[in-house]
C-alpha atoms as a PDB file:
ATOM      1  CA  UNK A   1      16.486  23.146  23.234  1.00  0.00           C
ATOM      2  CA  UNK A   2      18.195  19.729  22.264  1.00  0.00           C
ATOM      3  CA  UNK A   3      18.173  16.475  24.486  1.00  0.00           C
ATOM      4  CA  UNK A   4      20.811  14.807  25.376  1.00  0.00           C
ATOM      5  CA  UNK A   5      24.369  15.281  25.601  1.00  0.00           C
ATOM      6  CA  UNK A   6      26.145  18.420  24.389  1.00  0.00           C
ATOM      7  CA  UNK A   7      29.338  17.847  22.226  1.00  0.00           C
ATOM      8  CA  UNK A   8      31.314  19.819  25.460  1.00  0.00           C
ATOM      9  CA  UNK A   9      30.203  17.053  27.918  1.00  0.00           C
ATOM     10  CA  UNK A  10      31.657  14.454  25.919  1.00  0.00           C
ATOM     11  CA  UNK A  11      35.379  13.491  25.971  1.00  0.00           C
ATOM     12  CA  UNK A  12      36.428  10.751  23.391  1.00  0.00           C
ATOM     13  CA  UNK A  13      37.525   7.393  25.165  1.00  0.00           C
ATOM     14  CA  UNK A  14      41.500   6.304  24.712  1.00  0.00           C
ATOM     15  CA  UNK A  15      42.057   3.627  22.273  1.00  0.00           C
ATOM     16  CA  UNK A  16      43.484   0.605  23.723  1.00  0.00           C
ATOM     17  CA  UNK A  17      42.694  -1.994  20.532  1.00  0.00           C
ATOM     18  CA  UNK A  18      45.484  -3.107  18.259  1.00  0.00           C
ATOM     19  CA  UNK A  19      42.981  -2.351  15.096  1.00  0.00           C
ATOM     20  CA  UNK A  20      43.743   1.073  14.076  1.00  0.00           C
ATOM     21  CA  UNK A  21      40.632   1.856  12.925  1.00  0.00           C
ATOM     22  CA  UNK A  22      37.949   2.538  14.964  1.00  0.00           C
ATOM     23  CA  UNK A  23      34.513   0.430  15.792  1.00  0.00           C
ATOM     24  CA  UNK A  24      31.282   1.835  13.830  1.00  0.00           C
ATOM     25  CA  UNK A  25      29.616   3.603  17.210  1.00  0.00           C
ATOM     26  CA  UNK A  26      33.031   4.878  17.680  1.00  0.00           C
ATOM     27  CA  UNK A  27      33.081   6.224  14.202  1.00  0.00           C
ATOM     28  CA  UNK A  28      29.916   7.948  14.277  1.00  0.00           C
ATOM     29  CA  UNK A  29      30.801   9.351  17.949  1.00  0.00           C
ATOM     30  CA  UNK A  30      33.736  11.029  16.756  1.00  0.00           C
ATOM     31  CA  UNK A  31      32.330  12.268  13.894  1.00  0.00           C
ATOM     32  CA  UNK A  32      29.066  13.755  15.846  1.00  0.00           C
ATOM     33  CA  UNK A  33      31.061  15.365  18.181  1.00  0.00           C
ATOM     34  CA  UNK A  34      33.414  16.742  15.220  1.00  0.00           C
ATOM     35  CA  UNK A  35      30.136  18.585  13.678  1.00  0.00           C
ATOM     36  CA  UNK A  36      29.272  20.150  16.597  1.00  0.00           C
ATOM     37  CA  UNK A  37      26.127  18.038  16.987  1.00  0.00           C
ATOM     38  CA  UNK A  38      24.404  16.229  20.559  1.00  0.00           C
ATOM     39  CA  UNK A  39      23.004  12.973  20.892  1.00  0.00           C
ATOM     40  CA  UNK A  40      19.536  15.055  21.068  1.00  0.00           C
ATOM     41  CA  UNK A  41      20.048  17.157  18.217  1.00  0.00           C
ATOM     42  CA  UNK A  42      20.912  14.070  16.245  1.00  0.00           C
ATOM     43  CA  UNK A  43      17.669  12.394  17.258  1.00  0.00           C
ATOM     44  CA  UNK A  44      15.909  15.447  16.110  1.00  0.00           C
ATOM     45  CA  UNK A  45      17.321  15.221  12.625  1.00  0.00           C
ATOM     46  CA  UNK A  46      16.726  11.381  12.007  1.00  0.00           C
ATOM     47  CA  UNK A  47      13.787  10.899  14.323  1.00  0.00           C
ATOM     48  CA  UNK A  48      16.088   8.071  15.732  1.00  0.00           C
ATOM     49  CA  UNK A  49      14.862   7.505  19.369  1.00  0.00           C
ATOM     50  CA  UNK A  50      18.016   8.968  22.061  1.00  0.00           C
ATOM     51  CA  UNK A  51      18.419   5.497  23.459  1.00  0.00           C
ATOM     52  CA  UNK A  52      19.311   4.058  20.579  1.00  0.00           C
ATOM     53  CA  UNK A  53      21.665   6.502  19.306  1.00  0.00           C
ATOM     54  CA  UNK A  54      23.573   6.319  22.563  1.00  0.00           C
ATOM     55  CA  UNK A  55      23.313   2.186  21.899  1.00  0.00           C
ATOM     56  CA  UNK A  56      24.971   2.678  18.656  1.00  0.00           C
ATOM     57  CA  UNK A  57      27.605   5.163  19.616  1.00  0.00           C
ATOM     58  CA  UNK A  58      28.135   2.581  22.418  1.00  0.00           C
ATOM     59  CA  UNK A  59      28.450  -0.445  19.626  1.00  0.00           C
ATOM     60  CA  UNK A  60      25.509  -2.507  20.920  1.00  0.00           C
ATOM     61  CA  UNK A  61      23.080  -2.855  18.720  1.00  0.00           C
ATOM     62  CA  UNK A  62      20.431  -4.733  20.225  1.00  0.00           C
ATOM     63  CA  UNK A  63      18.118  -2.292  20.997  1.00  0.00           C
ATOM     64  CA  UNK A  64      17.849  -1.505  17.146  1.00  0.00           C
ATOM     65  CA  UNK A  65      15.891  -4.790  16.758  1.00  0.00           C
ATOM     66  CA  UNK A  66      17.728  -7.041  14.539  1.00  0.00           C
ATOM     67  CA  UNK A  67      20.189  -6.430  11.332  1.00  0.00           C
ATOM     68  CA  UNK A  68      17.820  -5.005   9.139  1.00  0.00           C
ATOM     69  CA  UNK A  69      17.081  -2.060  11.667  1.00  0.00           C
ATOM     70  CA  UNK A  70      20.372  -1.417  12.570  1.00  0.00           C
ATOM     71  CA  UNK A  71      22.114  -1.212   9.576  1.00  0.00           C
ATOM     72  CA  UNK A  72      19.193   1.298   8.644  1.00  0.00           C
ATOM     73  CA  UNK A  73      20.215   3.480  12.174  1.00  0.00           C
ATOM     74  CA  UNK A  74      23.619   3.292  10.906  1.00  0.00           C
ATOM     75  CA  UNK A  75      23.344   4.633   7.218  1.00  0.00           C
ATOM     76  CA  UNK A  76      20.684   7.392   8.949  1.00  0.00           C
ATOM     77  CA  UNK A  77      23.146   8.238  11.169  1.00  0.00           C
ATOM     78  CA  UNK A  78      26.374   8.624   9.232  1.00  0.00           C
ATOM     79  CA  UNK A  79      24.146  11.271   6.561  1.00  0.00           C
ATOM     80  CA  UNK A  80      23.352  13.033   9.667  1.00  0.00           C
ATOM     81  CA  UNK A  81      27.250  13.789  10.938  1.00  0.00           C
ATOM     82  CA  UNK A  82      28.071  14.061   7.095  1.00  0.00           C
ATOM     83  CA  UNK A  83      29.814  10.658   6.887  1.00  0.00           C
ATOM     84  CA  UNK A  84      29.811   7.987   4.098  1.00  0.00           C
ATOM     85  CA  UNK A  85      27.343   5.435   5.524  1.00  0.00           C
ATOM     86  CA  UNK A  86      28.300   2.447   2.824  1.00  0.00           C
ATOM     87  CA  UNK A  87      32.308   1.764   4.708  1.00  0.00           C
ATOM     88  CA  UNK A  88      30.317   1.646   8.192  1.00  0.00           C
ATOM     89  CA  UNK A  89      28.131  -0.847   6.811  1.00  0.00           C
ATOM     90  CA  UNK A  90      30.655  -3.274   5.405  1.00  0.00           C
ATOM     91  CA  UNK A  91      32.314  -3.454   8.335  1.00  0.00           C
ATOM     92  CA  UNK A  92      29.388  -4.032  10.380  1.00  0.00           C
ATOM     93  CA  UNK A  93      28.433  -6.743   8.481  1.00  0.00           C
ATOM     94  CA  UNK A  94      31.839  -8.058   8.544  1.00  0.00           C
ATOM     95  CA  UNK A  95      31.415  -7.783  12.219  1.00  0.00           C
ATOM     96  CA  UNK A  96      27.961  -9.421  12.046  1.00  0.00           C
ATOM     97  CA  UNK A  97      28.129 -12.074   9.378  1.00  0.00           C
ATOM     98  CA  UNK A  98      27.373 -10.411   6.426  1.00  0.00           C
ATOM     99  CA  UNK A  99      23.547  -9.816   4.865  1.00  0.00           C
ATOM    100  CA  UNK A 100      21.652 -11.885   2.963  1.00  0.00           C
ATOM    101  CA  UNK A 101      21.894 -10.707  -0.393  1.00  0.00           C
ATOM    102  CA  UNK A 102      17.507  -9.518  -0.702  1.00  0.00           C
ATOM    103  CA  UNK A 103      15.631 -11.365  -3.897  1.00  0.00           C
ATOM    104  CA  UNK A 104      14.940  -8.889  -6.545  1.00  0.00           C
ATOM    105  CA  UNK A 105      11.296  -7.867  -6.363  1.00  0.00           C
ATOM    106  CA  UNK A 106      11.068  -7.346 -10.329  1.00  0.00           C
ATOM    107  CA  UNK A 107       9.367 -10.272 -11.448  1.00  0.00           C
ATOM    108  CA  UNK A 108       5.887  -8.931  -8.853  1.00  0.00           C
ATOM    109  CA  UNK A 109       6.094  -6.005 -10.707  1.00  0.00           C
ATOM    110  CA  UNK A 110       6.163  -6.874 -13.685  1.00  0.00           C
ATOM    111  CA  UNK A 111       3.143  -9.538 -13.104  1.00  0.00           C
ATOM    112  CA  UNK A 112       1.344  -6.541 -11.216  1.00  0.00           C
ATOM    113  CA  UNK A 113       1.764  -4.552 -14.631  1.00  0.00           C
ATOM    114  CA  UNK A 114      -0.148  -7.043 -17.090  1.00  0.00           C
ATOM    115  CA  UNK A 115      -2.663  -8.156 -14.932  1.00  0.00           C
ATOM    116  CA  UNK A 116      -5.623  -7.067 -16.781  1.00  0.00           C
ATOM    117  CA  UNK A 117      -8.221  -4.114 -14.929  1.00  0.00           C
ATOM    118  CA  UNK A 118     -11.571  -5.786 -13.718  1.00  0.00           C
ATOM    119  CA  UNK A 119     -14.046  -3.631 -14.949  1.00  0.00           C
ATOM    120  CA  UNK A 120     -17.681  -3.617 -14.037  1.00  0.00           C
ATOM    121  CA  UNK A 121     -21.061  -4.934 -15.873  1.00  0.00           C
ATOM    122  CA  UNK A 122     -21.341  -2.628 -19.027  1.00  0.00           C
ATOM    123  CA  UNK A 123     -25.046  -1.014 -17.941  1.00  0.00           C
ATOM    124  CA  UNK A 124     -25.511   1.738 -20.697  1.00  0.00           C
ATOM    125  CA  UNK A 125     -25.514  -2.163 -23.095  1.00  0.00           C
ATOM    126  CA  UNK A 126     -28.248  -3.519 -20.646  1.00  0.00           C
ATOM    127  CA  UNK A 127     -30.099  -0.446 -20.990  1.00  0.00           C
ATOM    128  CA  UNK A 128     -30.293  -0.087 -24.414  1.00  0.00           C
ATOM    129  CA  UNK A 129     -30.611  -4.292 -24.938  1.00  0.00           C
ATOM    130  CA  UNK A 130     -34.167  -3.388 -22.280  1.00  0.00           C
ATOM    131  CA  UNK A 131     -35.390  -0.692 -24.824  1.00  0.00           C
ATOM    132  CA  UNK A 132     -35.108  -2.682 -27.778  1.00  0.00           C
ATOM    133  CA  UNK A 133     -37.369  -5.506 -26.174  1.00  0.00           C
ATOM    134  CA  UNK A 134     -40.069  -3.110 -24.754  1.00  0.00           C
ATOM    135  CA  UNK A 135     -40.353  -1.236 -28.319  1.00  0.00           C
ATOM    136  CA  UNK A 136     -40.571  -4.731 -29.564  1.00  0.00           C
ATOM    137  CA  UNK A 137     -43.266  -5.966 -27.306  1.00  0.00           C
ATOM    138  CA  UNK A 138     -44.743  -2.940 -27.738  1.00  0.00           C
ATOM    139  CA  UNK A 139     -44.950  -3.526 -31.692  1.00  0.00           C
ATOM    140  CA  UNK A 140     -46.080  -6.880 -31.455  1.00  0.00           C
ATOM    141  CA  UNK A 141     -49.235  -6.064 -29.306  1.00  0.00           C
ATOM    142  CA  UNK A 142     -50.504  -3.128 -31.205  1.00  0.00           C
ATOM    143  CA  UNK A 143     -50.301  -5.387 -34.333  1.00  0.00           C
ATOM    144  CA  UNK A 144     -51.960  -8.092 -33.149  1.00  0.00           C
ATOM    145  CA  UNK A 145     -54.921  -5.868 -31.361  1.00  0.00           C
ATOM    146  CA  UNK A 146     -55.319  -4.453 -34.973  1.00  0.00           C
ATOM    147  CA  UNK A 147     -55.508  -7.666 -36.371  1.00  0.00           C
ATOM    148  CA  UNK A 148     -58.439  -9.167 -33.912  1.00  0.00           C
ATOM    149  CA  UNK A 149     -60.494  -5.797 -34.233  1.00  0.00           C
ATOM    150  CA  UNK A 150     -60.809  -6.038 -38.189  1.00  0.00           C
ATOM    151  CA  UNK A 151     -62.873  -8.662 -38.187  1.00  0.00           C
ATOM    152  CA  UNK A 152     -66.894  -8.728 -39.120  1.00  0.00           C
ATOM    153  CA  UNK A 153     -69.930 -11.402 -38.503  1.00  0.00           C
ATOM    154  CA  UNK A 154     -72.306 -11.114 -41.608  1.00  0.00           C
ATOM    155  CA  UNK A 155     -76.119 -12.819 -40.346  1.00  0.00           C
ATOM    156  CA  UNK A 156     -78.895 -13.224 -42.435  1.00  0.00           C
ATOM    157  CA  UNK A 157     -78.016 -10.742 -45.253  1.00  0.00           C
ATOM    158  CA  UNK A 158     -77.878  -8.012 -43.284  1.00  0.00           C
ATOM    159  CA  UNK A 159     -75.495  -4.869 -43.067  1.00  0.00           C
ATOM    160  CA  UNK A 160     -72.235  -5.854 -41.134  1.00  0.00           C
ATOM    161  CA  UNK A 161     -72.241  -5.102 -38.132  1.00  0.00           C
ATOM    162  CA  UNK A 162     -68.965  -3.045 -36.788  1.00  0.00           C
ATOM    163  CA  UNK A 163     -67.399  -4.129 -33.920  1.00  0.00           C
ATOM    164  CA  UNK A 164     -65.327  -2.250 -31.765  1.00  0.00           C
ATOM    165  CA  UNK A 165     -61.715  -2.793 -31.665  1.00  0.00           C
ATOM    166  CA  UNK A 166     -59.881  -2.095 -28.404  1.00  0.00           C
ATOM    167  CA  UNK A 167     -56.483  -1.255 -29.013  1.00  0.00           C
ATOM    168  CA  UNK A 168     -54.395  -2.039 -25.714  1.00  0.00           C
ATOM    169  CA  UNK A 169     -52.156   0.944 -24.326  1.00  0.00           C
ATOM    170  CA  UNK A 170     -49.053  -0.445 -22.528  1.00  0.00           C
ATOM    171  CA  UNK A 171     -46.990   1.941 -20.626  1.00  0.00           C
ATOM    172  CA  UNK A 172     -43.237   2.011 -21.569  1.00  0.00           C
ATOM    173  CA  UNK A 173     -41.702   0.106 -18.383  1.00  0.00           C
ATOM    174  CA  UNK A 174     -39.009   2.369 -16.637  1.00  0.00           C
ATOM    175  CA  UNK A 175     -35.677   0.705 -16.743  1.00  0.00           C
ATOM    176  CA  UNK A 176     -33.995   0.136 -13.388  1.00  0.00           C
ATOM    177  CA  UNK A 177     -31.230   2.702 -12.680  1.00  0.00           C
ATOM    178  CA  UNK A 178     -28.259   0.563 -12.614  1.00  0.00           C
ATOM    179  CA  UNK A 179     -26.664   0.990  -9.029  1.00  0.00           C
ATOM    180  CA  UNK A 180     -22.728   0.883  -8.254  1.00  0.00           C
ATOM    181  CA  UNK A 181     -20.766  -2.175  -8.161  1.00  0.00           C
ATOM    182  CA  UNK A 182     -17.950  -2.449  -5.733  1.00  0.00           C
ATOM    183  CA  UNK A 183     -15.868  -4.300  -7.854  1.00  0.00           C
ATOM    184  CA  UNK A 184     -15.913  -0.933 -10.224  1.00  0.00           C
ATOM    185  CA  UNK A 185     -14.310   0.726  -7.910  1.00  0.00           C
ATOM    186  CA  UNK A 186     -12.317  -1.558  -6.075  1.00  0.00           C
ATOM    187  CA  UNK A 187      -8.891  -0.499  -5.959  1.00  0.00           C
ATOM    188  CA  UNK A 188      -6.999  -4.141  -5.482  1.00  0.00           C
ATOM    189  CA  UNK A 189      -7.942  -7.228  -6.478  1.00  0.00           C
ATOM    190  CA  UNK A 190     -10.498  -9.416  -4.260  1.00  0.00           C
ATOM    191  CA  UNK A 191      -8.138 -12.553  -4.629  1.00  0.00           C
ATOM    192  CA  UNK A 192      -4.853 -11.290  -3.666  1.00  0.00           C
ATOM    193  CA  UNK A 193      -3.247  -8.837  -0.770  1.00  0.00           C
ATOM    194  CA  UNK A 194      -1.957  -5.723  -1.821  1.00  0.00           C
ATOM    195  CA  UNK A 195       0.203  -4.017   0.726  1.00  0.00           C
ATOM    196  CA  UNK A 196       1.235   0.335  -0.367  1.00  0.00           C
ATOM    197  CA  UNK A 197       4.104   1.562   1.743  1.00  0.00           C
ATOM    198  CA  UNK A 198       4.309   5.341   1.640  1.00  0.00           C
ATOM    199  CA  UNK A 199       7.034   7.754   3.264  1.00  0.00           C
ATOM    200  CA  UNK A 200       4.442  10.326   3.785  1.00  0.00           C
ATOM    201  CA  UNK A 201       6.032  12.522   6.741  1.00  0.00           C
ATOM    202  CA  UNK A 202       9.837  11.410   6.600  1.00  0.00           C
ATOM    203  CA  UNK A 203      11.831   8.495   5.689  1.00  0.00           C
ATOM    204  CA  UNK A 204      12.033   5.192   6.925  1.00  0.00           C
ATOM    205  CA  UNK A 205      13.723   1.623   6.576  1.00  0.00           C
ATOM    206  CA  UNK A 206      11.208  -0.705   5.869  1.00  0.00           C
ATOM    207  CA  UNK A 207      11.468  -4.660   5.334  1.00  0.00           C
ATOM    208  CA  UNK A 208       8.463  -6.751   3.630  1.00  0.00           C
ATOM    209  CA  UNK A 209       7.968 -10.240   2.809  1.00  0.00           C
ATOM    210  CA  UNK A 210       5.813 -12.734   1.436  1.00  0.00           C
ATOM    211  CA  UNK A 211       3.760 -15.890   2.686  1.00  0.00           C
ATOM    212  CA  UNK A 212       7.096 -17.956   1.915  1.00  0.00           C
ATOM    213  CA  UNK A 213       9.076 -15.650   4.183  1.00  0.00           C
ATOM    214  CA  UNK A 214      10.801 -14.172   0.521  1.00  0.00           C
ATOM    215  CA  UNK A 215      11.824 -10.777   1.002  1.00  0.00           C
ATOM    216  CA  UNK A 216      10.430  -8.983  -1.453  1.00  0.00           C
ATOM    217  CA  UNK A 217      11.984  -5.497  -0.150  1.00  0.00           C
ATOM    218  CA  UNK A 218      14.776  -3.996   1.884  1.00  0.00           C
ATOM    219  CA  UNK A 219      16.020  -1.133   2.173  1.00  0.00           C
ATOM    220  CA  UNK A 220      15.404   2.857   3.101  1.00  0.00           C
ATOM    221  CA  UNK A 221      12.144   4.402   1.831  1.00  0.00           C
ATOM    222  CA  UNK A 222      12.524   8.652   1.070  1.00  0.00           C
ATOM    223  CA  UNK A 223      10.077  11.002   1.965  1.00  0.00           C
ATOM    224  CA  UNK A 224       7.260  11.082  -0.976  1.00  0.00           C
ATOM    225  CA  UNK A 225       8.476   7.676  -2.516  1.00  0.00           C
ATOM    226  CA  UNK A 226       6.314   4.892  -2.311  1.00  0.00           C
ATOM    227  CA  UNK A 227       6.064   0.445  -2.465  1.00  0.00           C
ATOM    228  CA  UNK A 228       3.889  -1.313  -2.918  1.00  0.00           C
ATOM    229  CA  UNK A 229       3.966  -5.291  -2.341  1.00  0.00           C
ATOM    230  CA  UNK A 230       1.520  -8.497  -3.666  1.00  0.00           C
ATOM    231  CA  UNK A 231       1.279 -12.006  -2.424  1.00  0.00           C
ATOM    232  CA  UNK A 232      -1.236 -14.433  -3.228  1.00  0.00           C
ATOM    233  CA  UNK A 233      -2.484 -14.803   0.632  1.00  0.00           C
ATOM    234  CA  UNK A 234       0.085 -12.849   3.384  1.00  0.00           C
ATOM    235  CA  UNK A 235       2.393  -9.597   3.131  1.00  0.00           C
ATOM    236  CA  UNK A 236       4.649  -9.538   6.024  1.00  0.00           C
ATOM    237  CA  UNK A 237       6.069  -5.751   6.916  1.00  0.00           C
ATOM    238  CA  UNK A 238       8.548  -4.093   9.383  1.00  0.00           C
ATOM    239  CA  UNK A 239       8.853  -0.672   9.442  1.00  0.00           C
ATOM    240  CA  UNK A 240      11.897   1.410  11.065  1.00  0.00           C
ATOM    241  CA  UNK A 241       9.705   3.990  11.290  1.00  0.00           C
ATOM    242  CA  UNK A 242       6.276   3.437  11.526  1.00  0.00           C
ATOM    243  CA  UNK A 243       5.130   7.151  12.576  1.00  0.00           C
ATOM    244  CA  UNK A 244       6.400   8.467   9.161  1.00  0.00           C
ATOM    245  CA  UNK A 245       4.403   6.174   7.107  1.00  0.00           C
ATOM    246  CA  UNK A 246       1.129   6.205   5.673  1.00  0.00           C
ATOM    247  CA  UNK A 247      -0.323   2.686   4.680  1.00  0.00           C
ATOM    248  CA  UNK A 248      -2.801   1.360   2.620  1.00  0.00           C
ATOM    249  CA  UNK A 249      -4.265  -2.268   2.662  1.00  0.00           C
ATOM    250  CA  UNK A 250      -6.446  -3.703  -0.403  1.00  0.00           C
ATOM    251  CA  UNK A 251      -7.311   0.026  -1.178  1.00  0.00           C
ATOM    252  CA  UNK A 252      -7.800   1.235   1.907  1.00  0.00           C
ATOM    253  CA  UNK A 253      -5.691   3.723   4.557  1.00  0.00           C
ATOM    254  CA  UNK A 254      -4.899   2.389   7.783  1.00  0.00           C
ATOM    255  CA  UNK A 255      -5.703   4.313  10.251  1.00  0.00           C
ATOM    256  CA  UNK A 256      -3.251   3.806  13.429  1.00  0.00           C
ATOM    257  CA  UNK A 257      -1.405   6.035  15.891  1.00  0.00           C
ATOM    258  CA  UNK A 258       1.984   4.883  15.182  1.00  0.00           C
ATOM    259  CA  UNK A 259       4.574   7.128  17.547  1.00  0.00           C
ATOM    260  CA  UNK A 260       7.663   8.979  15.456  1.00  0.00           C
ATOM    261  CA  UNK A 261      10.942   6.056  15.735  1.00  0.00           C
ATOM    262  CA  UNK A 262       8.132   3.480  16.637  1.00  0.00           C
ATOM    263  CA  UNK A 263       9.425  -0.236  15.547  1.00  0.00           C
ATOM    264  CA  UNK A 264       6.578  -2.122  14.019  1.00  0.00           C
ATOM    265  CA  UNK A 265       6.152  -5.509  12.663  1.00  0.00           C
ATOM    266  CA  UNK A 266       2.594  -6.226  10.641  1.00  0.00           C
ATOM    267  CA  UNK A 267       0.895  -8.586   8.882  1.00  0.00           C
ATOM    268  CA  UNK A 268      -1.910  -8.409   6.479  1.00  0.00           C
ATOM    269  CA  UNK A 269      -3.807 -10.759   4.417  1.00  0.00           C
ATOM    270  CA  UNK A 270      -6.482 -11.003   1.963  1.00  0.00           C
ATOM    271  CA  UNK A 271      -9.296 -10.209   4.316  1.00  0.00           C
ATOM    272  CA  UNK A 272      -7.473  -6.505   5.932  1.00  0.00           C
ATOM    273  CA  UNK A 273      -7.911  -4.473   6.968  1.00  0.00           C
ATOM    274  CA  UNK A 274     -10.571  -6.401   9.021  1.00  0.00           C
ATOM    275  CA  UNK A 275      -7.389  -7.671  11.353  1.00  0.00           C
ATOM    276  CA  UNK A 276      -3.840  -6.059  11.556  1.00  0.00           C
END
């Protein structure tokens, strides 16, 4: 059973501007109502909360939570009531002031793709480098016992006397078993935040910035695909959606309740995910 209005209940509004063409809410109104959909079973589909559909239908779009956000609403809702989401975004941006055009994210990418992979201490070189020197020590004392124990006092003309040699036993030392190192199997690096985005259970508009307040990203995430972002102390991060993504901070998941259509704005740093 859908929430909301049903298509019946709703009567389009008369026209009284001298623009022919009508506002975006009023665009995505008529066309919701023209496939037979509610205001619930729209929410449904786009896990776009009921209030804020009605908001948009309604052209305010402050409830959305700034440009980014609603722009996002807008191109989720248009797919939903099968209408071309890119015209409804000109003209809200015409409406709005345009968008900043975002700063391409290639060049962290690329840098992200040469850095070299820390490895850990080479231990199977240590071990063997710690067998050489114990056969060698080993060596050296058995020769030099041999040496001291062939030697004879002759007194008065008598027979020599033998004396007896004590060769010393050493036991082989064990070598330590080498234990794990984290940086081995670190999964970022220890001087940098590294921020993964991933549309795990549906998709979501996401936003994400650097210390400088660069955007680095900004746009709709699909379900499956994935981003991840690097900054050299802070990764700033809004998602549309927060209860359809899964995120991971310098290798590891964060683990949060985040509500389906939740709004949430983050920020991580070098020492997350100790503090959110």
């Amino acid at each position: 059973m859908s929430i909301g209005n049903s298509p019946e209940d709703e009567r389009p509004f008369e026209d009284v501007s001298d623009d022919s063409r009508p506002s975006v809410g009023r665009a995505l109104q008529q066309a919701r109502i023209a496939a037979g959909l509610s205001v619930g079973d729209v929410s449904t589909a786009t896990r776009v909360r009921i209030a804020i559909v009605h908001a948009i239908e309604a052209d305010d779009f402050a409830p959305c939570g700034g440009d980014v956000y609603a722009r996002g609403h807008i191109r989720t809702l248009a797919k939903a009531v099968h209408l071309d989401p890119a015209p409804l975004i000109a003209q809200y941006d015409a409406e709005h002031g345009g968008r900043p055009a975002p700063t391409p994210a290639a060049p962290l990418f690329e840098a992200e793709r040469i850095r070299p992979e820390r490895r850990g201490p080479n231990w199977t070189a240590a071990m063997v480098a710690a067998i050489v020197v114990v056969i060698g020590f080993v060596g050296f004392t058995m020769v030099k016992g041999g040496d001291e124990g062939g030697t004879t006092d002759v007194a008065g003309g008598g027979e020599p006397s033998e004396s007896p040699s004590a060769t010393p036993k050493s036991k082989k030392p064990v070598a330590p078993e080498p234990e794990p190192s984290d940086s081995a199997i670190a999964a970022a690096p220890q001087d940098k935040v590294t921020v993964k985005v991933s549309a795990a259970d549906g998709r979501s508009w996401i936003s994400a910035k650097d210390h400088n307040g660069r955007l680095l990203f900004d746009g709709l995430l699909k379900q499956g695909e994935s981003k991840t972002f690097q900054d050299s102390s802070k990764v700033n991060l809004v998602l549309g959606d927060a209860g359809a993504i899964d995120l991971y901070v310098n290798g590891k998941k964060i683990e949060d309740d985040w509500q389906p259509g939740a709004v949430e704005r983050l920020t991580y740093t070098k020492g997350d995910p100790q503090a959110g």
